[in-house]
PDB file of N, CA and C in Angstrom:
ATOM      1  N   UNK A   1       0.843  -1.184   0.000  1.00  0.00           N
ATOM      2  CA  UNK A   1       0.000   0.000   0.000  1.00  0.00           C
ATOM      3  C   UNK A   1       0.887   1.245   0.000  1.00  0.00           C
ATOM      4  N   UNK A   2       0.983   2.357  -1.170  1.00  0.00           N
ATOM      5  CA  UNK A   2       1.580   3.495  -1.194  1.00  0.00           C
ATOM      6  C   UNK A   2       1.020   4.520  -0.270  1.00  0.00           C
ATOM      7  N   UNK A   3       2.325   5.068   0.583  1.00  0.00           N
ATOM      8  CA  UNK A   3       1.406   6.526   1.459  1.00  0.00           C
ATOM      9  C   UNK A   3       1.156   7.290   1.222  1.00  0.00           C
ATOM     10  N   UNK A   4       0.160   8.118   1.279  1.00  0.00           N
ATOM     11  CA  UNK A   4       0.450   9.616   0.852  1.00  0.00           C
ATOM     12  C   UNK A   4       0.820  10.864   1.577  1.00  0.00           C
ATOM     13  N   UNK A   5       1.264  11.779   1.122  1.00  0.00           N
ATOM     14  CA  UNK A   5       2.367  12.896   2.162  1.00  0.00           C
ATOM     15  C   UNK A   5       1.913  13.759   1.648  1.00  0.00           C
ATOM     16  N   UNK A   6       1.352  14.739   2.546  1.00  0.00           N
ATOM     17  CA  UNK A   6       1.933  16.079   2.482  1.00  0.00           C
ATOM     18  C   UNK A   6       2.215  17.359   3.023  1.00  0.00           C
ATOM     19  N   UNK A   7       3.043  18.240   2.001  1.00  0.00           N
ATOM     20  CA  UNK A   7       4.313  19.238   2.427  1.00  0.00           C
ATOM     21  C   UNK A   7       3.441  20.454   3.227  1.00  0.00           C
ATOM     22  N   UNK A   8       4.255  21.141   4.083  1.00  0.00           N
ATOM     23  CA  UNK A   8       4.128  22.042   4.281  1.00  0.00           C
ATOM     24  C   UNK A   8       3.125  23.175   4.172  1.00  0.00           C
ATOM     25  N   UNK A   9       3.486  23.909   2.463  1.00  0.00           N
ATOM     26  CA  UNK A   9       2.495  24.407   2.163  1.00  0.00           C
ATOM     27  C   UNK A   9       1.609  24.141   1.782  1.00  0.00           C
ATOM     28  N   UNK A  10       0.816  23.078   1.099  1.00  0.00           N
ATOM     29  CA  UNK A  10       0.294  22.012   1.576  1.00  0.00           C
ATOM     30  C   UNK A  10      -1.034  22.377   2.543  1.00  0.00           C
ATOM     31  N   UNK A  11      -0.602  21.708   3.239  1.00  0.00           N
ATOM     32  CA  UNK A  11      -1.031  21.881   4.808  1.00  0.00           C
ATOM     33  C   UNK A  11      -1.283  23.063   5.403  1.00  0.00           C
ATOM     34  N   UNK A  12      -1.013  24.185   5.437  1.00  0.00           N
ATOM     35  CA  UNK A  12      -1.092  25.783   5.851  1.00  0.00           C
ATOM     36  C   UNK A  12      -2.404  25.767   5.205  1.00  0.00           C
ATOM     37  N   UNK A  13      -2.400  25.405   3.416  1.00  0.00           N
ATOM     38  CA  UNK A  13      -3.748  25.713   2.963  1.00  0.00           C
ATOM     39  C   UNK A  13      -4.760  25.527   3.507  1.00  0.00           C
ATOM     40  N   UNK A  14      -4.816  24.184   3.683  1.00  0.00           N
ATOM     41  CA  UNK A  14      -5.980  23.063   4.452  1.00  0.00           C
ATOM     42  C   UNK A  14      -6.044  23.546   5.857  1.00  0.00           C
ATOM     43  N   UNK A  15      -5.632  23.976   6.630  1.00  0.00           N
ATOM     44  CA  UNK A  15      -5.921  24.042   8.049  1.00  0.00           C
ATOM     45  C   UNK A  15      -5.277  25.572   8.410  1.00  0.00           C
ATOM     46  N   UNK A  16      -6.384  26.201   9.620  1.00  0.00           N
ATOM     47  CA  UNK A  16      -6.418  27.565   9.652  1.00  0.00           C
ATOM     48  C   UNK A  16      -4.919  27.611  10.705  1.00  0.00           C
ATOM     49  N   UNK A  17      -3.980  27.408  10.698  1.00  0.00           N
ATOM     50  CA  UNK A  17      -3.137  27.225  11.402  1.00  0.00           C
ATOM     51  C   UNK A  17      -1.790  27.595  10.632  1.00  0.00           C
ATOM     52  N   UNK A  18      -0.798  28.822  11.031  1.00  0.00           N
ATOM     53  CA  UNK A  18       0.360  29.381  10.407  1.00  0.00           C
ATOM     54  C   UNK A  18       1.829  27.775  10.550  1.00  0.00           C
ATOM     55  N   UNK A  19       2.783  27.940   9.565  1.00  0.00           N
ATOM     56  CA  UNK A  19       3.825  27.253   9.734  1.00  0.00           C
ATOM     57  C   UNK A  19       4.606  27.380  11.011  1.00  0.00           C
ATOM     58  N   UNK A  20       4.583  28.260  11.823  1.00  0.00           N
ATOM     59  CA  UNK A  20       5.399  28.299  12.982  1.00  0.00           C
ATOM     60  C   UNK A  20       4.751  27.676  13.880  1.00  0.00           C
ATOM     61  N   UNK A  21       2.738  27.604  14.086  1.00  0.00           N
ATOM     62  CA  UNK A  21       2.184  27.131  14.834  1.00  0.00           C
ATOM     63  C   UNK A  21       1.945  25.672  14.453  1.00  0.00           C
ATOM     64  N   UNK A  22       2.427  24.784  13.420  1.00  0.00           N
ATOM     65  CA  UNK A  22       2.162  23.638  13.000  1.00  0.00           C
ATOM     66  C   UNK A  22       3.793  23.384  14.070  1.00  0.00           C
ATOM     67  N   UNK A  23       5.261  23.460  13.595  1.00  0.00           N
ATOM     68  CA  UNK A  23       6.029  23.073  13.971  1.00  0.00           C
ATOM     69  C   UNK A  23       5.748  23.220  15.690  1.00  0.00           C
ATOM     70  N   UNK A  24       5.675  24.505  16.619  1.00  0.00           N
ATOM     71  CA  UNK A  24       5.545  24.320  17.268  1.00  0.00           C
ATOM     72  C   UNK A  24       4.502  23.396  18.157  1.00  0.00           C
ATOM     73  N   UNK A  25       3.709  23.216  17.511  1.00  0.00           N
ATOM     74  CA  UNK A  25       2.552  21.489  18.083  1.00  0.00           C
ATOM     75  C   UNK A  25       3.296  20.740  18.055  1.00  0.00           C
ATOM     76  N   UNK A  26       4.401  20.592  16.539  1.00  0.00           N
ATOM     77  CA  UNK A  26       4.824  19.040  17.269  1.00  0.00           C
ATOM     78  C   UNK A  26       6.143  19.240  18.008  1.00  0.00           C
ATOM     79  N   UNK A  27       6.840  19.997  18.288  1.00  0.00           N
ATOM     80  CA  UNK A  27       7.492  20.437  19.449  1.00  0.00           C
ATOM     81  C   UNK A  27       6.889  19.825  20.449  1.00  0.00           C
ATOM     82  N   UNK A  28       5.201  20.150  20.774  1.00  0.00           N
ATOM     83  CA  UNK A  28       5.075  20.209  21.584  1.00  0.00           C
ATOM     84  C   UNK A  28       4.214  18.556  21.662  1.00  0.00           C
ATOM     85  N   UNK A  29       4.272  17.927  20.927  1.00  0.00           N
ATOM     86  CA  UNK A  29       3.796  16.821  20.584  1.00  0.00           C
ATOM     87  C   UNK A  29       2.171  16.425  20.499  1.00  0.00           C
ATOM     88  N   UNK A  30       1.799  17.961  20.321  1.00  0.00           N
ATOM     89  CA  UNK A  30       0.088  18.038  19.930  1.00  0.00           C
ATOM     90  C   UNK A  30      -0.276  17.536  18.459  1.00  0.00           C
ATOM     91  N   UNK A  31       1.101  18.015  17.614  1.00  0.00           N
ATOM     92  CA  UNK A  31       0.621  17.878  16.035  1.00  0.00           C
ATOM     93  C   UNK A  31       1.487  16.496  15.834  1.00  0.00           C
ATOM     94  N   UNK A  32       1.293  15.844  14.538  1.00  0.00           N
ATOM     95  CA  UNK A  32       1.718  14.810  13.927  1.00  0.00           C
ATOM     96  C   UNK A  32       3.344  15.392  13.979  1.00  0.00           C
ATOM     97  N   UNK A  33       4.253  14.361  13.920  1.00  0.00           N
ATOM     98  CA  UNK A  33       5.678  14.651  13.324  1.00  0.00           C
ATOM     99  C   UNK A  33       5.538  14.253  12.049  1.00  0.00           C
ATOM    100  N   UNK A  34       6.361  15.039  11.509  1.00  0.00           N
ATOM    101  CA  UNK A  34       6.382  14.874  10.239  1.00  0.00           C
ATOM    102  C   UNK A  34       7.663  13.736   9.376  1.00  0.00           C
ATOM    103  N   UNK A  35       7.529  13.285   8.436  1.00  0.00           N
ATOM    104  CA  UNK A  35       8.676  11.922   8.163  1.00  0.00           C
ATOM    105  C   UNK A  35       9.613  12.859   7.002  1.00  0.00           C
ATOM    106  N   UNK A  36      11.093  12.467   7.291  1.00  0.00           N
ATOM    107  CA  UNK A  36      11.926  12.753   6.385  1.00  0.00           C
ATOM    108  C   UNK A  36      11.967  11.873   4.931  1.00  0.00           C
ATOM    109  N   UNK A  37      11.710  12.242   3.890  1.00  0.00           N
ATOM    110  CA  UNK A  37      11.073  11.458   2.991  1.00  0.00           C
ATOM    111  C   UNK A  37      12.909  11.732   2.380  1.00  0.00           C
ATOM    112  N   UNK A  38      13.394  12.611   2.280  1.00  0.00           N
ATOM    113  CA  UNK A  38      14.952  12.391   1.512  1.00  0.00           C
ATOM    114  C   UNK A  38      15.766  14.121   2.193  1.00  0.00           C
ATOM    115  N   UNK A  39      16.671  14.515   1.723  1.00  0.00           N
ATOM    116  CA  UNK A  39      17.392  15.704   1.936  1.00  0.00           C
ATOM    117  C   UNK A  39      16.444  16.555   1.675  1.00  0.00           C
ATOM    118  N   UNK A  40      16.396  17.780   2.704  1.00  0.00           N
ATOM    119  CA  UNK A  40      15.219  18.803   2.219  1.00  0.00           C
ATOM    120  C   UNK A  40      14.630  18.298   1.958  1.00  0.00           C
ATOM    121  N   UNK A  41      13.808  17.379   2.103  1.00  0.00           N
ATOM    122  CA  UNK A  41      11.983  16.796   1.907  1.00  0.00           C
ATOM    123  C   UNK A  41      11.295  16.731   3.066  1.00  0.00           C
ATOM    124  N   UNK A  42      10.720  17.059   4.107  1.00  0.00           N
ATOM    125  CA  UNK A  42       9.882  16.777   4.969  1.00  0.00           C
ATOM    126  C   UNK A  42       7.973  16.544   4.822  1.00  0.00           C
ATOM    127  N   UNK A  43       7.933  15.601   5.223  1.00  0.00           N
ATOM    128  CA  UNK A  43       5.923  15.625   5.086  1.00  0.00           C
ATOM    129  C   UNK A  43       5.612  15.071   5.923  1.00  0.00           C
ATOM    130  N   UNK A  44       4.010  15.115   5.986  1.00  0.00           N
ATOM    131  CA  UNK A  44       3.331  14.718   6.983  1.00  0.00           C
ATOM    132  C   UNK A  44       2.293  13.174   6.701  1.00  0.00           C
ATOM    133  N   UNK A  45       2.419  12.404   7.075  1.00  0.00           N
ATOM    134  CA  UNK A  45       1.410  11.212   6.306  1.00  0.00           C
ATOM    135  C   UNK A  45      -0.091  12.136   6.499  1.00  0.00           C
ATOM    136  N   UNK A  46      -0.925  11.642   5.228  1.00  0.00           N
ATOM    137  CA  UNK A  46      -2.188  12.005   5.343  1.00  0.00           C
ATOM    138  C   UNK A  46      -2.707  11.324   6.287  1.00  0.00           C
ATOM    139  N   UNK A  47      -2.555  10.197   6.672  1.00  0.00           N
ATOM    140  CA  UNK A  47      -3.388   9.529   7.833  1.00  0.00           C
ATOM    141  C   UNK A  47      -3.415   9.883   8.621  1.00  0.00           C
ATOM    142  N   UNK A  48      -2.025  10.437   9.467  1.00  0.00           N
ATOM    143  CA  UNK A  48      -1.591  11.187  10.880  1.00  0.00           C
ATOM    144  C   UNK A  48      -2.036  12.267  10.686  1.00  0.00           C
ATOM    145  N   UNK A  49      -2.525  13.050   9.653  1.00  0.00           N
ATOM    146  CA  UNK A  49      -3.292  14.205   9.904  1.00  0.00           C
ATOM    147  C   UNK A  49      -4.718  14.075   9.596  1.00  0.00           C
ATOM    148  N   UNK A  50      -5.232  12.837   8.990  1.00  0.00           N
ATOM    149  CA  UNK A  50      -6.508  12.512   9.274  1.00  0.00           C
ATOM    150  C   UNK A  50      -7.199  11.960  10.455  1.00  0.00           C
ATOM    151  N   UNK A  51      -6.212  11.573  11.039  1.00  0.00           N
ATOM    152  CA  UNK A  51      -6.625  11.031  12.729  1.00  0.00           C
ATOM    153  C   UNK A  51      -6.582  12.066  13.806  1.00  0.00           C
ATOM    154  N   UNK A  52      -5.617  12.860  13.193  1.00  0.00           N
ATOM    155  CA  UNK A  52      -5.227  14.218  14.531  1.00  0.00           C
ATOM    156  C   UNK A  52      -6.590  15.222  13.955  1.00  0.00           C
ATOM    157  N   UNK A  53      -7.349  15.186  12.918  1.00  0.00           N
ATOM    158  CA  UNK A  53      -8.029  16.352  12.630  1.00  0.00           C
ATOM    159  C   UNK A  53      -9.205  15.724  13.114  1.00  0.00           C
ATOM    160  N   UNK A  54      -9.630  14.103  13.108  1.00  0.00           N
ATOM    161  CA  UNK A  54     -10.679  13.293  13.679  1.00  0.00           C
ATOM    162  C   UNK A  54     -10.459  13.496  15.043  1.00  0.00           C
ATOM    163  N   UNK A  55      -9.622  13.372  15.567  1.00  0.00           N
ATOM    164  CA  UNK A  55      -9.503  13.498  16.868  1.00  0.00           C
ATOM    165  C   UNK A  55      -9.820  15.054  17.536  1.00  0.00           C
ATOM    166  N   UNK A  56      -9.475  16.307  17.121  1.00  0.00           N
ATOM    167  CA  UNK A  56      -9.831  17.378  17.626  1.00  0.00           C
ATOM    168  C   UNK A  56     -11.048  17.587  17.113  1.00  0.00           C
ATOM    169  N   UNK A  57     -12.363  16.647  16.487  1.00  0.00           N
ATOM    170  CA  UNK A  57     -13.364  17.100  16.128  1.00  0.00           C
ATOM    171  C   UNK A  57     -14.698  16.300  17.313  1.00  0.00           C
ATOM    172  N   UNK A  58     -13.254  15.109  17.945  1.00  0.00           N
ATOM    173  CA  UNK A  58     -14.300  14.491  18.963  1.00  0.00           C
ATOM    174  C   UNK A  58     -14.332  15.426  20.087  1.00  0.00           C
ATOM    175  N   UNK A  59     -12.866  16.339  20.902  1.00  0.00           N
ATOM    176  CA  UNK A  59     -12.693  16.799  21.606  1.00  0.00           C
ATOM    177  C   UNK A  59     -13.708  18.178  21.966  1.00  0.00           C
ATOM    178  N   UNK A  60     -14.132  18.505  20.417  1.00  0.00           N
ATOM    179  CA  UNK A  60     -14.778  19.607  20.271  1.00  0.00           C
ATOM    180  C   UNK A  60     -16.298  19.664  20.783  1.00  0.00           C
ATOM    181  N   UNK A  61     -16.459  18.159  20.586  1.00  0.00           N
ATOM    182  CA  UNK A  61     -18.152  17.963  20.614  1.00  0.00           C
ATOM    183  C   UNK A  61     -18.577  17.971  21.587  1.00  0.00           C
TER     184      UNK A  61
END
């Protein structure tokens, strides 16, 4: 099964949340870490951000 990833900007689009406040979550180990896919490549699996976005929608309710 192929994963799917994705980058950065990316991600800023999709969720109301700036790049400094994504890194700092997972600093702080609220947000997904993200996987080193090669040199200068970083992403995020779509799953780990489909479970973390499922998950703050149970917290909400």
């Amino acid at each position: 099964m192929n994963a799917s990833y994705i980058r950065i900007n990316q991600l800023i689009q999709k969720l109301p949340i700036s790049k400094a406040s994504i890194w700092r979550k997972v600093k702080q180990g609220t947000f997904p870490a993200p996987v080193k896919l090669s040199v200068g490549i970083t992403a995020w699996r779509t799953t780990d951000i489909e479970t973390w976005l499922s998950q703050c929608e149970e917290v909400s309710k």
